[in-house]
PDB file of N, CA and C in Angstrom:
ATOM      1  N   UNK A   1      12.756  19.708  19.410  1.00  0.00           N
ATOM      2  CA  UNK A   1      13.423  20.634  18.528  1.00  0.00           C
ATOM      3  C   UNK A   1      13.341  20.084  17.116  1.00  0.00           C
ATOM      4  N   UNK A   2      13.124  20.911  16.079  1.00  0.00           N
ATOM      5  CA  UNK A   2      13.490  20.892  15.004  1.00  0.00           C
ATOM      6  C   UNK A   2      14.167  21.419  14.066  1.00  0.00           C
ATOM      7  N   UNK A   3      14.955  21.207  13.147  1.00  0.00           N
ATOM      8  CA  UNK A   3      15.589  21.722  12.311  1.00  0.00           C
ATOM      9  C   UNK A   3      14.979  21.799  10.748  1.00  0.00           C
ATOM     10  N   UNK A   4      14.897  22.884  10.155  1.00  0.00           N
ATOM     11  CA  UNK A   4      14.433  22.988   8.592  1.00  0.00           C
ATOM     12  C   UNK A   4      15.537  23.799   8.074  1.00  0.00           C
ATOM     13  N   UNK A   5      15.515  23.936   6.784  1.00  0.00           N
ATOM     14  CA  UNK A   5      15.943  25.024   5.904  1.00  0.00           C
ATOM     15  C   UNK A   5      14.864  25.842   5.681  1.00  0.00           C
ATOM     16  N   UNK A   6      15.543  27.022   6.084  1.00  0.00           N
ATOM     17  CA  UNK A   6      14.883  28.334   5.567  1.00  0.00           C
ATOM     18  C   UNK A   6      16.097  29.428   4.716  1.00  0.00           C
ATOM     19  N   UNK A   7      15.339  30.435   3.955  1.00  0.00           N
ATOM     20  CA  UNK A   7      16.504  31.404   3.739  1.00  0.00           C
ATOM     21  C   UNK A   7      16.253  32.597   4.201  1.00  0.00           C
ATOM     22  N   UNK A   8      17.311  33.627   4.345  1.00  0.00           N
ATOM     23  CA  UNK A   8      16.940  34.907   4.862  1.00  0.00           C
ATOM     24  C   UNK A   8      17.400  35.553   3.654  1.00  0.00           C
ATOM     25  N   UNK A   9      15.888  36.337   3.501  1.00  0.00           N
ATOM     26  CA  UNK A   9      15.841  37.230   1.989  1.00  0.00           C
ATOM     27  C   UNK A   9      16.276  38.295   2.658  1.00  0.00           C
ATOM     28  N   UNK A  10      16.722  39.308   1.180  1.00  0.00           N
ATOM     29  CA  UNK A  10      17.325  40.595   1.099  1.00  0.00           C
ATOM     30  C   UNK A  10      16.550  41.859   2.772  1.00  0.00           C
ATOM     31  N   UNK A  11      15.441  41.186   3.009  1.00  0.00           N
ATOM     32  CA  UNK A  11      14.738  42.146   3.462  1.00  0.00           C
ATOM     33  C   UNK A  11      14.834  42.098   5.254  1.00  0.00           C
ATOM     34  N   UNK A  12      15.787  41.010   5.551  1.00  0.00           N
ATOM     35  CA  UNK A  12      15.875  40.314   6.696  1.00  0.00           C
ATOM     36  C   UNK A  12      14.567  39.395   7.677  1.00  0.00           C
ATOM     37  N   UNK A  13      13.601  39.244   6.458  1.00  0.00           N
ATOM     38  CA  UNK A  13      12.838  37.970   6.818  1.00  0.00           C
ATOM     39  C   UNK A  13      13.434  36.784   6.153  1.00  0.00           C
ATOM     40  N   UNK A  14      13.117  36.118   7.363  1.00  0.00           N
ATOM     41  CA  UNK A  14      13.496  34.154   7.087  1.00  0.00           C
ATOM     42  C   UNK A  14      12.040  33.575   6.187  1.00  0.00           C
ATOM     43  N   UNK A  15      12.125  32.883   5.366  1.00  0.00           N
ATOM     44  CA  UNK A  15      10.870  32.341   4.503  1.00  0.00           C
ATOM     45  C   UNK A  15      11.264  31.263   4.754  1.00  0.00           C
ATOM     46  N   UNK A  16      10.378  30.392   5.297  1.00  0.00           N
ATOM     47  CA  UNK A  16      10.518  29.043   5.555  1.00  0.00           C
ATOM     48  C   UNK A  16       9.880  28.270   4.331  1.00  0.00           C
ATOM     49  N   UNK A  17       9.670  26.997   4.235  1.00  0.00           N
ATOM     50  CA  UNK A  17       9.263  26.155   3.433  1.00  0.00           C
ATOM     51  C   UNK A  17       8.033  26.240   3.670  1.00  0.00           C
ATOM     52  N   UNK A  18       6.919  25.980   2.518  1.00  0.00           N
ATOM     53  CA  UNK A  18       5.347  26.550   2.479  1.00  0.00           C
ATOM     54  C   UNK A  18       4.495  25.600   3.532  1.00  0.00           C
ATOM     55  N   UNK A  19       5.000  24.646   3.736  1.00  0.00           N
ATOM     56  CA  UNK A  19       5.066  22.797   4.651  1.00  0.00           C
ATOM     57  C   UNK A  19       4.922  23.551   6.009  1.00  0.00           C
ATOM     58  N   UNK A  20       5.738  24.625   6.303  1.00  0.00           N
ATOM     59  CA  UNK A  20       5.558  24.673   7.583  1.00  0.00           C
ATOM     60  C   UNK A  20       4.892  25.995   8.142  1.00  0.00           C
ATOM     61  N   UNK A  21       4.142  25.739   9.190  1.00  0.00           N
ATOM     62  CA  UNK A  21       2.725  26.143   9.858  1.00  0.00           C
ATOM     63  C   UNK A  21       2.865  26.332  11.151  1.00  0.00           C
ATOM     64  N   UNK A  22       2.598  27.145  12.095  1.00  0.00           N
ATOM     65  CA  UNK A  22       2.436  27.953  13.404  1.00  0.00           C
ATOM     66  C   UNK A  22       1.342  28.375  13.683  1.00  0.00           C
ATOM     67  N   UNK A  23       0.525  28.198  14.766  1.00  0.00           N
ATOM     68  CA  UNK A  23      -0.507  28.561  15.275  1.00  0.00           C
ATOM     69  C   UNK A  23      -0.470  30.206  15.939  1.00  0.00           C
ATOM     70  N   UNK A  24       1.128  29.809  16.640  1.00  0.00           N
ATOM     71  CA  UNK A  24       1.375  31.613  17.829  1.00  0.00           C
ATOM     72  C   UNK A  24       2.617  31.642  17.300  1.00  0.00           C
ATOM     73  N   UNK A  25       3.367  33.014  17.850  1.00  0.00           N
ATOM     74  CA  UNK A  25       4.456  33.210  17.227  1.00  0.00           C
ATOM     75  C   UNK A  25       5.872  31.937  18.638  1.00  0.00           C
ATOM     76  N   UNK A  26       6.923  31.842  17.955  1.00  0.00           N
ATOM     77  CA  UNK A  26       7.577  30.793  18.107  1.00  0.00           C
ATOM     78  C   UNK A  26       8.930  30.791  18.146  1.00  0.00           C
ATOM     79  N   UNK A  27       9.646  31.147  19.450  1.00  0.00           N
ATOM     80  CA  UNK A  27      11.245  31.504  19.501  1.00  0.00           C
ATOM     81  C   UNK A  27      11.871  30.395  18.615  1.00  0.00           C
ATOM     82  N   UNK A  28      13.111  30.245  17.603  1.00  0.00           N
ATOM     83  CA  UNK A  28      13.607  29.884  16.730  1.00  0.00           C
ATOM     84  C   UNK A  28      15.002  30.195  16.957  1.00  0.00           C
ATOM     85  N   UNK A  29      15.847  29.192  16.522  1.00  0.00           N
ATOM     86  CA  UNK A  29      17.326  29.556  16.343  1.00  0.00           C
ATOM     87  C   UNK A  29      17.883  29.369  14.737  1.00  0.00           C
ATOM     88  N   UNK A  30      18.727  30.698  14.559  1.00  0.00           N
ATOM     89  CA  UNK A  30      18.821  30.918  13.341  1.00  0.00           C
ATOM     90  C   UNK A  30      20.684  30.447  13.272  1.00  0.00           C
ATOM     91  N   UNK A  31      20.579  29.699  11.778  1.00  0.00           N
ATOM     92  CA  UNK A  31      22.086  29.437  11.784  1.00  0.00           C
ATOM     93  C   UNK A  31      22.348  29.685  10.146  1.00  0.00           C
ATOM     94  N   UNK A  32      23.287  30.593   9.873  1.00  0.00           N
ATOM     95  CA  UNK A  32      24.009  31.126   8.604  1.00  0.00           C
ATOM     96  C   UNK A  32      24.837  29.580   8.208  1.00  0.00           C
ATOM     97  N   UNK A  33      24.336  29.184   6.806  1.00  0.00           N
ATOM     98  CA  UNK A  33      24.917  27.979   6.421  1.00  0.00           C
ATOM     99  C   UNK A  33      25.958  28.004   5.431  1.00  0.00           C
ATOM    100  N   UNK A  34      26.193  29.322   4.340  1.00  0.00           N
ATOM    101  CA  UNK A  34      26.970  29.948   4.094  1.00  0.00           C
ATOM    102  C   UNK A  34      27.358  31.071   3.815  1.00  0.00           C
ATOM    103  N   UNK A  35      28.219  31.831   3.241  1.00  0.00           N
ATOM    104  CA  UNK A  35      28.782  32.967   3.698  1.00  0.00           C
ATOM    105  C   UNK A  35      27.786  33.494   2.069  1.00  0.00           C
ATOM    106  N   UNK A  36      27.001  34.601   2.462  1.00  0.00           N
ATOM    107  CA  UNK A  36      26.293  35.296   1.434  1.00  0.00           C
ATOM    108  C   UNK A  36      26.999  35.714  -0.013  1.00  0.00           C
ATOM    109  N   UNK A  37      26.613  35.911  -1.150  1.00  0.00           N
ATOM    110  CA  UNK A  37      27.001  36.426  -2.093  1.00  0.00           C
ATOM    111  C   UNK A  37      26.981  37.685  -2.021  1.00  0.00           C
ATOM    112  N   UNK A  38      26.085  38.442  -1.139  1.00  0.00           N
ATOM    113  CA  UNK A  38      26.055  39.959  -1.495  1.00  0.00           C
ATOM    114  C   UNK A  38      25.591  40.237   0.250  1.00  0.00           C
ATOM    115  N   UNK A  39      25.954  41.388   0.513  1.00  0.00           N
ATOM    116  CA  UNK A  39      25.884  41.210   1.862  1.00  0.00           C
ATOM    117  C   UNK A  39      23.940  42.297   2.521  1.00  0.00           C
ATOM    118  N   UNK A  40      23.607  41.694   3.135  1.00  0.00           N
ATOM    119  CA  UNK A  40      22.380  42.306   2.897  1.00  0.00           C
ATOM    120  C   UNK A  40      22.547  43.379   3.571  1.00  0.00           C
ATOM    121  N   UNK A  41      21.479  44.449   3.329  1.00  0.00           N
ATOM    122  CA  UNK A  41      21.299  45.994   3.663  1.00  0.00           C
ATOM    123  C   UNK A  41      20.982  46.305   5.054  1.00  0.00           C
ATOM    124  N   UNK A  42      22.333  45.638   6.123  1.00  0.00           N
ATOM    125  CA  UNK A  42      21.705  46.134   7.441  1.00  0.00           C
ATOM    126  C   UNK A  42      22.792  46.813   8.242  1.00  0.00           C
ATOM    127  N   UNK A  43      23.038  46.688   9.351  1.00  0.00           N
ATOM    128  CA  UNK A  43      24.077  47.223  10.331  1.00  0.00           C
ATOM    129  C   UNK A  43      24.685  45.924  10.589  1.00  0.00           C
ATOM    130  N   UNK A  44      24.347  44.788  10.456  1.00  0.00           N
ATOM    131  CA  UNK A  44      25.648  43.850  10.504  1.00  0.00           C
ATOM    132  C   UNK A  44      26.022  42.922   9.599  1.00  0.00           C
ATOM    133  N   UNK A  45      27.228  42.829   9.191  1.00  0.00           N
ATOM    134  CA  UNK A  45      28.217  42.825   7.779  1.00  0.00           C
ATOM    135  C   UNK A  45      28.424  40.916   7.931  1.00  0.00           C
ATOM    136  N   UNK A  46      27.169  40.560   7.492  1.00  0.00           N
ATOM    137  CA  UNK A  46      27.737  38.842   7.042  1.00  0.00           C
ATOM    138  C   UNK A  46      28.741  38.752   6.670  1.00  0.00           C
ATOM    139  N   UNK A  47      29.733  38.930   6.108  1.00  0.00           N
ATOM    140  CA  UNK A  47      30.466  38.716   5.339  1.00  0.00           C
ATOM    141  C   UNK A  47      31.673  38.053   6.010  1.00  0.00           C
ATOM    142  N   UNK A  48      31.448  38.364   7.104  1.00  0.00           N
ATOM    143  CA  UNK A  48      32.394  37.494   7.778  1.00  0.00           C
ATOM    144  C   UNK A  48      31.711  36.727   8.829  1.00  0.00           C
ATOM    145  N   UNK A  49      30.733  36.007   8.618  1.00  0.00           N
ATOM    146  CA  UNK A  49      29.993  35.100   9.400  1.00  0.00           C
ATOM    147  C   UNK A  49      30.971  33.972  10.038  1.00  0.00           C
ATOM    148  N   UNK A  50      30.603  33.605  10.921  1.00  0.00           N
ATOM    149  CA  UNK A  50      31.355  32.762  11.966  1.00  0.00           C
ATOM    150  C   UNK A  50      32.207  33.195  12.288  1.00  0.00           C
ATOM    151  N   UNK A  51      32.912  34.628  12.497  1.00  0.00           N
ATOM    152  CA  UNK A  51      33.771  34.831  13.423  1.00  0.00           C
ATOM    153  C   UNK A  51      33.446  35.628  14.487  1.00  0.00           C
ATOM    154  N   UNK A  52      34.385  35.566  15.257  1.00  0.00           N
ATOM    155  CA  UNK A  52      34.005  36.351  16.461  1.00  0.00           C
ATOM    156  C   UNK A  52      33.363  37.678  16.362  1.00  0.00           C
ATOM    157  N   UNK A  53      34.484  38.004  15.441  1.00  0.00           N
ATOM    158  CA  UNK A  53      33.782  40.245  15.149  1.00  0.00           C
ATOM    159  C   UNK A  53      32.510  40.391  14.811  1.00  0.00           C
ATOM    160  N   UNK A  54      31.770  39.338  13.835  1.00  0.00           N
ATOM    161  CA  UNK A  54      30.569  39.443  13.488  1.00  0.00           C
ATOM    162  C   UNK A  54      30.167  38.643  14.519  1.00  0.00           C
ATOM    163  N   UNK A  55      30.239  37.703  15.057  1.00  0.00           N
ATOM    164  CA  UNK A  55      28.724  37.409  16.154  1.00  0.00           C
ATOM    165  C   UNK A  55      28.681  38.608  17.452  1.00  0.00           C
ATOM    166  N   UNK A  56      29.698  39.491  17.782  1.00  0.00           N
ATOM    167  CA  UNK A  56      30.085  40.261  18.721  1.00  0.00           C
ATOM    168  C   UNK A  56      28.976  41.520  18.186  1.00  0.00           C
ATOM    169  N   UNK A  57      29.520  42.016  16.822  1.00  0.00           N
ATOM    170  CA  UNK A  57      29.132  42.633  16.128  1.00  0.00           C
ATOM    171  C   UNK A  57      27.198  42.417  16.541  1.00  0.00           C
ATOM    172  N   UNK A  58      26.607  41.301  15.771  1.00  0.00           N
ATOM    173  CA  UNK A  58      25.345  40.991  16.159  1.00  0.00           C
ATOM    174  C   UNK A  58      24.926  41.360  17.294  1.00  0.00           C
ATOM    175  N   UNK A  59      25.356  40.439  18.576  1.00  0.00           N
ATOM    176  CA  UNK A  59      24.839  41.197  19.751  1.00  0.00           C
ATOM    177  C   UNK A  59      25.141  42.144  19.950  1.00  0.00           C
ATOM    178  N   UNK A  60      25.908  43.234  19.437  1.00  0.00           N
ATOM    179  CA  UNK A  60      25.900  44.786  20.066  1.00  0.00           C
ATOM    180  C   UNK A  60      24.932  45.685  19.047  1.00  0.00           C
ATOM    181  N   UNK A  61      24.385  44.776  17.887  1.00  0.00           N
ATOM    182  CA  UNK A  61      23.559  46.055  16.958  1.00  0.00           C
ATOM    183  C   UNK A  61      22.283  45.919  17.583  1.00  0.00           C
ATOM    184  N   UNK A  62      21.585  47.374  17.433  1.00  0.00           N
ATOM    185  CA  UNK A  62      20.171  47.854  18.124  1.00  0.00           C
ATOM    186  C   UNK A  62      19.332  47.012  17.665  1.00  0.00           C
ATOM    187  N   UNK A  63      19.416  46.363  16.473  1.00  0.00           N
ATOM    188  CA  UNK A  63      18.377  45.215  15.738  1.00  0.00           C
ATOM    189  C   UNK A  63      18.224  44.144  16.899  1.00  0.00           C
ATOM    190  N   UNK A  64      19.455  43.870  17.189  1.00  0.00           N
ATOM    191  CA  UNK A  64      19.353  41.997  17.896  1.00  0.00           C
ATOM    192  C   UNK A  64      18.554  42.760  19.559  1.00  0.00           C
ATOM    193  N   UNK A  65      19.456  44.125  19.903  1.00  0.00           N
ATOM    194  CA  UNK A  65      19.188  44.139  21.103  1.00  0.00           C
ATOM    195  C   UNK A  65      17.380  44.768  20.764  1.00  0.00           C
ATOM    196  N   UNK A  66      16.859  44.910  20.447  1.00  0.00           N
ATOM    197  CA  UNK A  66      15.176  45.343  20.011  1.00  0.00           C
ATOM    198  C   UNK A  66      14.637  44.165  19.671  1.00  0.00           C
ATOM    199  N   UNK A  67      15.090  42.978  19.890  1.00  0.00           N
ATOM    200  CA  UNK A  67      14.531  41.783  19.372  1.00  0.00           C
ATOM    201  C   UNK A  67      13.275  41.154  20.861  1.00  0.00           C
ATOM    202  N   UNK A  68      12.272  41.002  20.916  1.00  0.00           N
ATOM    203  CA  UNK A  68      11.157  40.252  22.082  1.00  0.00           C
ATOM    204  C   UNK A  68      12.076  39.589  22.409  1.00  0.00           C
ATOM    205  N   UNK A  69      12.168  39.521  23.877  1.00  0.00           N
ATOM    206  CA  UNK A  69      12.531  38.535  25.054  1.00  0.00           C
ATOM    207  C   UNK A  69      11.866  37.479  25.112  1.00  0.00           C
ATOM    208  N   UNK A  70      12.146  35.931  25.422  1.00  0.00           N
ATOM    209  CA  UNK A  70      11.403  35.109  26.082  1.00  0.00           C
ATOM    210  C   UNK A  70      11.241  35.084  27.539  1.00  0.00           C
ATOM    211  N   UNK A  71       9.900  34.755  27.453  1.00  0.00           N
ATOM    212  CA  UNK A  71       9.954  34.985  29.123  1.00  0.00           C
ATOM    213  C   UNK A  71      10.601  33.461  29.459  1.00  0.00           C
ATOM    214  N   UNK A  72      11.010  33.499  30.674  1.00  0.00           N
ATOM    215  CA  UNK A  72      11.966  32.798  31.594  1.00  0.00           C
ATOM    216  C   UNK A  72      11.102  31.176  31.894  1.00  0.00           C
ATOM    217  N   UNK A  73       9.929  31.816  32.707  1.00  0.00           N
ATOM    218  CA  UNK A  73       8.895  31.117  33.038  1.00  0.00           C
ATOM    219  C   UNK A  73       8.569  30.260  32.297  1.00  0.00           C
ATOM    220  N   UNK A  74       7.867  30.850  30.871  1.00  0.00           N
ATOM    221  CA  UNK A  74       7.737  30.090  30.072  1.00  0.00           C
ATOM    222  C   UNK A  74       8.428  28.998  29.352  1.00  0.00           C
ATOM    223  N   UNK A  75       9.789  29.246  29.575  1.00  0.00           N
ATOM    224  CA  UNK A  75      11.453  28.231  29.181  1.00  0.00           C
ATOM    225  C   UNK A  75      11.030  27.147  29.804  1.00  0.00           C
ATOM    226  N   UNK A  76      10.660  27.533  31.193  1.00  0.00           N
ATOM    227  CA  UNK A  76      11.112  26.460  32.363  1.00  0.00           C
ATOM    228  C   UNK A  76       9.718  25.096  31.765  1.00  0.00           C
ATOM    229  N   UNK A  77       9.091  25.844  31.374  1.00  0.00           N
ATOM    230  CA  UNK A  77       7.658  25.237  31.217  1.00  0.00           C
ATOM    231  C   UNK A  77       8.007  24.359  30.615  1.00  0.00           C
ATOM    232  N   UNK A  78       8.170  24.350  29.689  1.00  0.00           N
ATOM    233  CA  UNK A  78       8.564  24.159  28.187  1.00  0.00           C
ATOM    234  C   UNK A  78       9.410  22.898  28.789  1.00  0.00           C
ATOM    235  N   UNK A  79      10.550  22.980  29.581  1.00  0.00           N
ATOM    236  CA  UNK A  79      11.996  22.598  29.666  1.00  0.00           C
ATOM    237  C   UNK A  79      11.254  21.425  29.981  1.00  0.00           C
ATOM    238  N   UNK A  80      10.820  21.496  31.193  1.00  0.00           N
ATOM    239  CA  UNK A  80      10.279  20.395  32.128  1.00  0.00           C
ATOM    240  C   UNK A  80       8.831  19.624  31.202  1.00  0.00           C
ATOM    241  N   UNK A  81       7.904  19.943  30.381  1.00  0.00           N
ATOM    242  CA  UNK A  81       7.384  19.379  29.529  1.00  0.00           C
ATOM    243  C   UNK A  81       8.276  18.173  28.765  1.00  0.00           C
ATOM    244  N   UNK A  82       8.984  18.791  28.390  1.00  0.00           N
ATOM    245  CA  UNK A  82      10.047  17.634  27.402  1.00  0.00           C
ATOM    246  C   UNK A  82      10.476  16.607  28.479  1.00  0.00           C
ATOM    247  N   UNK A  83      10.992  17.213  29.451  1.00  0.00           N
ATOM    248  CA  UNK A  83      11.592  16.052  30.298  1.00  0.00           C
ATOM    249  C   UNK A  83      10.624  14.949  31.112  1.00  0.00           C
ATOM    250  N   UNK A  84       9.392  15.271  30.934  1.00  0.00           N
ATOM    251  CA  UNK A  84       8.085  14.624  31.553  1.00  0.00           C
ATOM    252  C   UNK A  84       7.571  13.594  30.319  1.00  0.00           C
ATOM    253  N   UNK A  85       8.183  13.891  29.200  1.00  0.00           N
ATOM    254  CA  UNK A  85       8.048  13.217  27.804  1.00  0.00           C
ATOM    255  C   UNK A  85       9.030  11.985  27.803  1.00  0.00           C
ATOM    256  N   UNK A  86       9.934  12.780  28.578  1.00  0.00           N
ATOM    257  CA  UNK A  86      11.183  11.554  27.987  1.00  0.00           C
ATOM    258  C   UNK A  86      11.217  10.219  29.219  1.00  0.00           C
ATOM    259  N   UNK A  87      10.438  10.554  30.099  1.00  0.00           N
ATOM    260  CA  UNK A  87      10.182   9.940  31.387  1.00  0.00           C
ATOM    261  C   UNK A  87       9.600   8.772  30.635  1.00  0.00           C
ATOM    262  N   UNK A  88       8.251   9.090  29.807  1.00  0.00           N
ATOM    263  CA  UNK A  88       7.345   8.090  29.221  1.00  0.00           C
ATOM    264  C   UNK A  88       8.052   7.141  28.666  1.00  0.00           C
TER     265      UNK A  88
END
C-alpha cells in the first residue's frame, strides 16, 4: 500500500502528483483531509465530511453506487501475493 497526496478538483477528478504513473487502471482509497472551502457541484454535500450523515449520504448516492466493482478473486490474489512477500 501506498499513500500520496492528491486533490479532488471542482470536477470530481483526483489529480495526483505528475511522479505518479499506472500501467492499468487501479482500485484506490480516497480520504478527505479537510473540510472544503466551497462545496463541489455534486449530490453529496462535503461539508460535513467525517460524519456519519455524509459518509451514509455517500454510499446511498447513485455516483458511489455506479462506481466498477472489484472483482473478489482478484482481492484474494492480490491478498495472498503480499503475504507470500512477507514470508521472504
Amino acid at each position: 500500500m501506498l499513500t500520496i497526496r492528491a486533490t479532488l478538483e471542482p470536477n470530481g477528478r483526483v489529480r495526483l502528483p505528475a511522479s505518479v504513473h499506472c500501467e492499468k487502471p487501479m482500485p484506490v482509497l480516497v480520504t478527505f483531509l479537510d473540510e472544503p472551502e466551497d462545496s463541489p457541484s455534486s449530490s453529496v454535500n462535503l461539508t460535513e465530511t467525517g460524519t456519519v450523515a455524509a459518509t451514509l449520504q455517500l454510499l446511498h448516492s447513485t455516483e458511489f453506487r455506479q462506481l466498477p466493482k472489484s472483482n473478489a478473486e482478484e482481492i484474494q490474489q492480490r491478498i495472498q501475493t503480499l503475504r507470500d512477500d512477507w514470508a521472504n
